[in-house]
PDB file of N, CA and C in Angstrom:
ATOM      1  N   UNK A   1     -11.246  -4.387  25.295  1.00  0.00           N
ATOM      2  CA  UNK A   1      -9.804  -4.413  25.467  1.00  0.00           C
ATOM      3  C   UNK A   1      -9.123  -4.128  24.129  1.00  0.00           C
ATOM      4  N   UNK A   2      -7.849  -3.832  23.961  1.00  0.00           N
ATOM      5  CA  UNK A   2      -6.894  -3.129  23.159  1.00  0.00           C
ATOM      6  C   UNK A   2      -6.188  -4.638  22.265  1.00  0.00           C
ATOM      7  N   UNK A   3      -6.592  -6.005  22.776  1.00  0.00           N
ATOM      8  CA  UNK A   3      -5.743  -6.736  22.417  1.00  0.00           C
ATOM      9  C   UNK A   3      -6.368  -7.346  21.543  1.00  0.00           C
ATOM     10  N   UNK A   4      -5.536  -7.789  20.248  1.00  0.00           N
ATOM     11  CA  UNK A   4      -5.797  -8.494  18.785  1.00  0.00           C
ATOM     12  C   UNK A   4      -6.219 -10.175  19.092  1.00  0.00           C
ATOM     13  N   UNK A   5      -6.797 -10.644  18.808  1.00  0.00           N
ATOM     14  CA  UNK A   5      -7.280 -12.149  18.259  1.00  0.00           C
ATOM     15  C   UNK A   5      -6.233 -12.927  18.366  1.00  0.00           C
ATOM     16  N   UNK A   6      -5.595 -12.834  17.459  1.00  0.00           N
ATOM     17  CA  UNK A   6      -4.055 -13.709  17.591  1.00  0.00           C
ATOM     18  C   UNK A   6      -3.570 -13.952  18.857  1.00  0.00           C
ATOM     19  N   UNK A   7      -3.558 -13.002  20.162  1.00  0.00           N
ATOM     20  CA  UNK A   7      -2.660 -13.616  21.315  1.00  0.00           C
ATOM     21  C   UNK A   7      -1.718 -12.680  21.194  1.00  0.00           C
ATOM     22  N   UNK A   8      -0.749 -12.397  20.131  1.00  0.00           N
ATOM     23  CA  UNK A   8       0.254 -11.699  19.428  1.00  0.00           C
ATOM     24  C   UNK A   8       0.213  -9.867  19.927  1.00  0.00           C
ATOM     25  N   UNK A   9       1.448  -9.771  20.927  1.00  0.00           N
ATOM     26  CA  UNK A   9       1.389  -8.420  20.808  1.00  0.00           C
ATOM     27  C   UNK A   9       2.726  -7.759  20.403  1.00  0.00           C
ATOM     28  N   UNK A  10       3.313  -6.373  20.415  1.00  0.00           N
ATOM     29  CA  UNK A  10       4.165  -6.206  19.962  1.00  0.00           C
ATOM     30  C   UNK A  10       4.734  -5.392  20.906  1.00  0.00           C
ATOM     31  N   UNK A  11       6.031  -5.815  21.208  1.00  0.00           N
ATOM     32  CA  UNK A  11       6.818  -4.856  22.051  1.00  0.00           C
ATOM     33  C   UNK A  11       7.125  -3.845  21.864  1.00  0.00           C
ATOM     34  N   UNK A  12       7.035  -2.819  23.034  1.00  0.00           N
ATOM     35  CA  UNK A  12       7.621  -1.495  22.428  1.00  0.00           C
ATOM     36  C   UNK A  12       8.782  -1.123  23.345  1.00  0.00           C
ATOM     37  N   UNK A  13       9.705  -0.456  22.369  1.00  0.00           N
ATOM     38  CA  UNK A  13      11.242  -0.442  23.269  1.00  0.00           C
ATOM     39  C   UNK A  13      11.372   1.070  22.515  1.00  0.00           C
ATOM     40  N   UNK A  14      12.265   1.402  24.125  1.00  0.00           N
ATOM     41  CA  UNK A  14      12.467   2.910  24.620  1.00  0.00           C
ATOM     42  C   UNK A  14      13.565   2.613  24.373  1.00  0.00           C
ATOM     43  N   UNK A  15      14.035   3.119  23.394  1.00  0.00           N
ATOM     44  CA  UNK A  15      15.864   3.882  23.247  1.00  0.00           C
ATOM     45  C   UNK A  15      16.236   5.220  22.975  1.00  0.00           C
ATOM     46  N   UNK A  16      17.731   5.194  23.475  1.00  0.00           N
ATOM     47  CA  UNK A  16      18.006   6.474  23.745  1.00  0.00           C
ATOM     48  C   UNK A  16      19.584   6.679  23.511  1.00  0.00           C
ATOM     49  N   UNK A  17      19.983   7.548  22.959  1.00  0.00           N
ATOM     50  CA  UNK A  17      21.749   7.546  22.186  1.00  0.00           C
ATOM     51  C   UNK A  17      22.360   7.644  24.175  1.00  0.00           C
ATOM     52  N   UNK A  18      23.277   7.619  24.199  1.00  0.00           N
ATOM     53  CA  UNK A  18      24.378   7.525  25.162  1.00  0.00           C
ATOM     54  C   UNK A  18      24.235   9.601  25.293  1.00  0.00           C
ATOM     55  N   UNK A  19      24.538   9.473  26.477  1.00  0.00           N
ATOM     56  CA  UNK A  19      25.095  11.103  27.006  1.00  0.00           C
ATOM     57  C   UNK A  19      26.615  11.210  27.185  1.00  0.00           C
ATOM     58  N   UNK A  20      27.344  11.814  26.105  1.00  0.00           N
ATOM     59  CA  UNK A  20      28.685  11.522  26.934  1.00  0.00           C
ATOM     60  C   UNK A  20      29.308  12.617  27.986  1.00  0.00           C
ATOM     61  N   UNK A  21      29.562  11.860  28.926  1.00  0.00           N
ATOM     62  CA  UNK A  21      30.428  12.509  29.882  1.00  0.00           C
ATOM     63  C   UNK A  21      29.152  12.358  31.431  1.00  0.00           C
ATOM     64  N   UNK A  22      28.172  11.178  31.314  1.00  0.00           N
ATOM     65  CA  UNK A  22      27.435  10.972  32.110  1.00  0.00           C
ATOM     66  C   UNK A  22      27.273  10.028  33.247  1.00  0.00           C
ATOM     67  N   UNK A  23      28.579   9.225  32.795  1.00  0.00           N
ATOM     68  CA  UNK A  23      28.944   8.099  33.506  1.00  0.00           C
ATOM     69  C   UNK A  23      29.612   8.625  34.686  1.00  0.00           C
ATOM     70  N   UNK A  24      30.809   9.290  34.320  1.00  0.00           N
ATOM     71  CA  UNK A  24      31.816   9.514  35.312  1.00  0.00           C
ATOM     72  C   UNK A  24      31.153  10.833  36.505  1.00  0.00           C
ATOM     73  N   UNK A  25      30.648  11.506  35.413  1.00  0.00           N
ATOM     74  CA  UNK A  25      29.748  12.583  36.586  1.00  0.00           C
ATOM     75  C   UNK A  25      28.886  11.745  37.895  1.00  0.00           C
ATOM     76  N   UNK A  26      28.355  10.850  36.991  1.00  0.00           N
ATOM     77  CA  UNK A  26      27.239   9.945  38.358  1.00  0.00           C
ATOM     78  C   UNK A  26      27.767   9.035  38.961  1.00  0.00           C
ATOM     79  N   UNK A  27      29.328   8.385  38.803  1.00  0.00           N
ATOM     80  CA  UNK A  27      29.817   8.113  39.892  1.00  0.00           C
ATOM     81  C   UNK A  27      30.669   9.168  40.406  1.00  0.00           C
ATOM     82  N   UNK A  28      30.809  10.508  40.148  1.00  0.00           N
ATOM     83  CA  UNK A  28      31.510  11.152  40.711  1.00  0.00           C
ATOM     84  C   UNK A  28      30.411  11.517  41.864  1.00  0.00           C
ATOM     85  N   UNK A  29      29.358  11.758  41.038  1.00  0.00           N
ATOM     86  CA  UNK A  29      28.402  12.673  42.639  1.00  0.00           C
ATOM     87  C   UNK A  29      27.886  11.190  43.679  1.00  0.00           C
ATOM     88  N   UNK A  30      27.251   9.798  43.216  1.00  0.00           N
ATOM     89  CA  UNK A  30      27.545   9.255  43.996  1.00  0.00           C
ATOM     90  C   UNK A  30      28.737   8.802  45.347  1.00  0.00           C
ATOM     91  N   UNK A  31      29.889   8.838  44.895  1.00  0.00           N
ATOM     92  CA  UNK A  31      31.044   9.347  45.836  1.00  0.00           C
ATOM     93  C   UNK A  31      31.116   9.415  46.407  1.00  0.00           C
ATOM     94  N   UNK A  32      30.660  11.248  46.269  1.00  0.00           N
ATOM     95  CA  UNK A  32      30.487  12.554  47.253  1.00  0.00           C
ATOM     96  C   UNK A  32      29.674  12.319  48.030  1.00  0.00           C
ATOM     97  N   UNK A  33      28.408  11.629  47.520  1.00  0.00           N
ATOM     98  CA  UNK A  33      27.409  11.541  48.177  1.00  0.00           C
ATOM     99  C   UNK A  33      28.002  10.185  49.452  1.00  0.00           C
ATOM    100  N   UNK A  34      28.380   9.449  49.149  1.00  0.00           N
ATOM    101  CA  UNK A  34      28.650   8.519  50.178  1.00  0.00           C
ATOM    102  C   UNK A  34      29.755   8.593  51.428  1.00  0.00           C
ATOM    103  N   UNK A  35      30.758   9.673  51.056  1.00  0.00           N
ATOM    104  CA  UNK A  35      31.686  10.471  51.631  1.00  0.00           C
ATOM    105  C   UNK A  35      30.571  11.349  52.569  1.00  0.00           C
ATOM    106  N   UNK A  36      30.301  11.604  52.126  1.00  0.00           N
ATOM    107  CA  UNK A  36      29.424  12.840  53.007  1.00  0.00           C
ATOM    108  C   UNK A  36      29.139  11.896  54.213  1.00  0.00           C
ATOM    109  N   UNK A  37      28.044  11.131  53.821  1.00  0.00           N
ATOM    110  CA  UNK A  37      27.143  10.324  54.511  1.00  0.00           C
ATOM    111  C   UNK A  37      28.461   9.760  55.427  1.00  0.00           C
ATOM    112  N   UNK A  38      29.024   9.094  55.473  1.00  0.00           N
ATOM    113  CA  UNK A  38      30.510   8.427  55.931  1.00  0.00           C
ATOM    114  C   UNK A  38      30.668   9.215  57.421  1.00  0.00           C
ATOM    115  N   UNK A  39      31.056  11.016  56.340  1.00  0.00           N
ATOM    116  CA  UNK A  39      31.198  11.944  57.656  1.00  0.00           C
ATOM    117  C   UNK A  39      30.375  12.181  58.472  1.00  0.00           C
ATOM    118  N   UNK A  40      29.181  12.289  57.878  1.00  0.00           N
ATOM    119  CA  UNK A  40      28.202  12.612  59.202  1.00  0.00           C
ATOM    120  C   UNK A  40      27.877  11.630  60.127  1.00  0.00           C
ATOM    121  N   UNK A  41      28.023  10.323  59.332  1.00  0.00           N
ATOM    122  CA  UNK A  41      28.174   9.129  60.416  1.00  0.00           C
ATOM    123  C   UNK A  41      29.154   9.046  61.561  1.00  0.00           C
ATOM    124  N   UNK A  42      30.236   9.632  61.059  1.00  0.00           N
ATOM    125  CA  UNK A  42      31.724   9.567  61.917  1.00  0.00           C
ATOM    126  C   UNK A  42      31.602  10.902  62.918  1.00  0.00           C
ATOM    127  N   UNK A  43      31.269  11.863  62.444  1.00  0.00           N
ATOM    128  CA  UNK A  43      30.738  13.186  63.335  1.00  0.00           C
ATOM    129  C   UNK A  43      29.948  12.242  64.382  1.00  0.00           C
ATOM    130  N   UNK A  44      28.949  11.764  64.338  1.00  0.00           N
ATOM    131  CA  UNK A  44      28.208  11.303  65.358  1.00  0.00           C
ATOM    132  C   UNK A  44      28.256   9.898  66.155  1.00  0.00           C
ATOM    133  N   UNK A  45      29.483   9.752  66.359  1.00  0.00           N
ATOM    134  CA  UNK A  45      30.058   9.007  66.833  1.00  0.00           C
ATOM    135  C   UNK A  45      30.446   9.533  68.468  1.00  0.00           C
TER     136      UNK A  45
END
């Protein structure tokens, strides 16, 4: 196994700078996406 004596391991962390202008896009297409869904529900009615 990969693990040291001590017990002791070390975390590893995934970071990543911000995208701007990524927020509003992915609730914009979520939305759409739920609008849609809405209509085709209401179509089949």
């Amino acid at each position: 196994m990969a693990h040291d004596d001590t017990g002791h391991e070390e975390k590893m962390i995934l970071a990543h700078d911000a995208v701007e202008g990524y927020r509003p896009v992915f609730y914009s297409a979520i939305t759409v996406g739920v609008l849609y869904l809405a209509l085709i529900f209401y179509k089949t009615l």
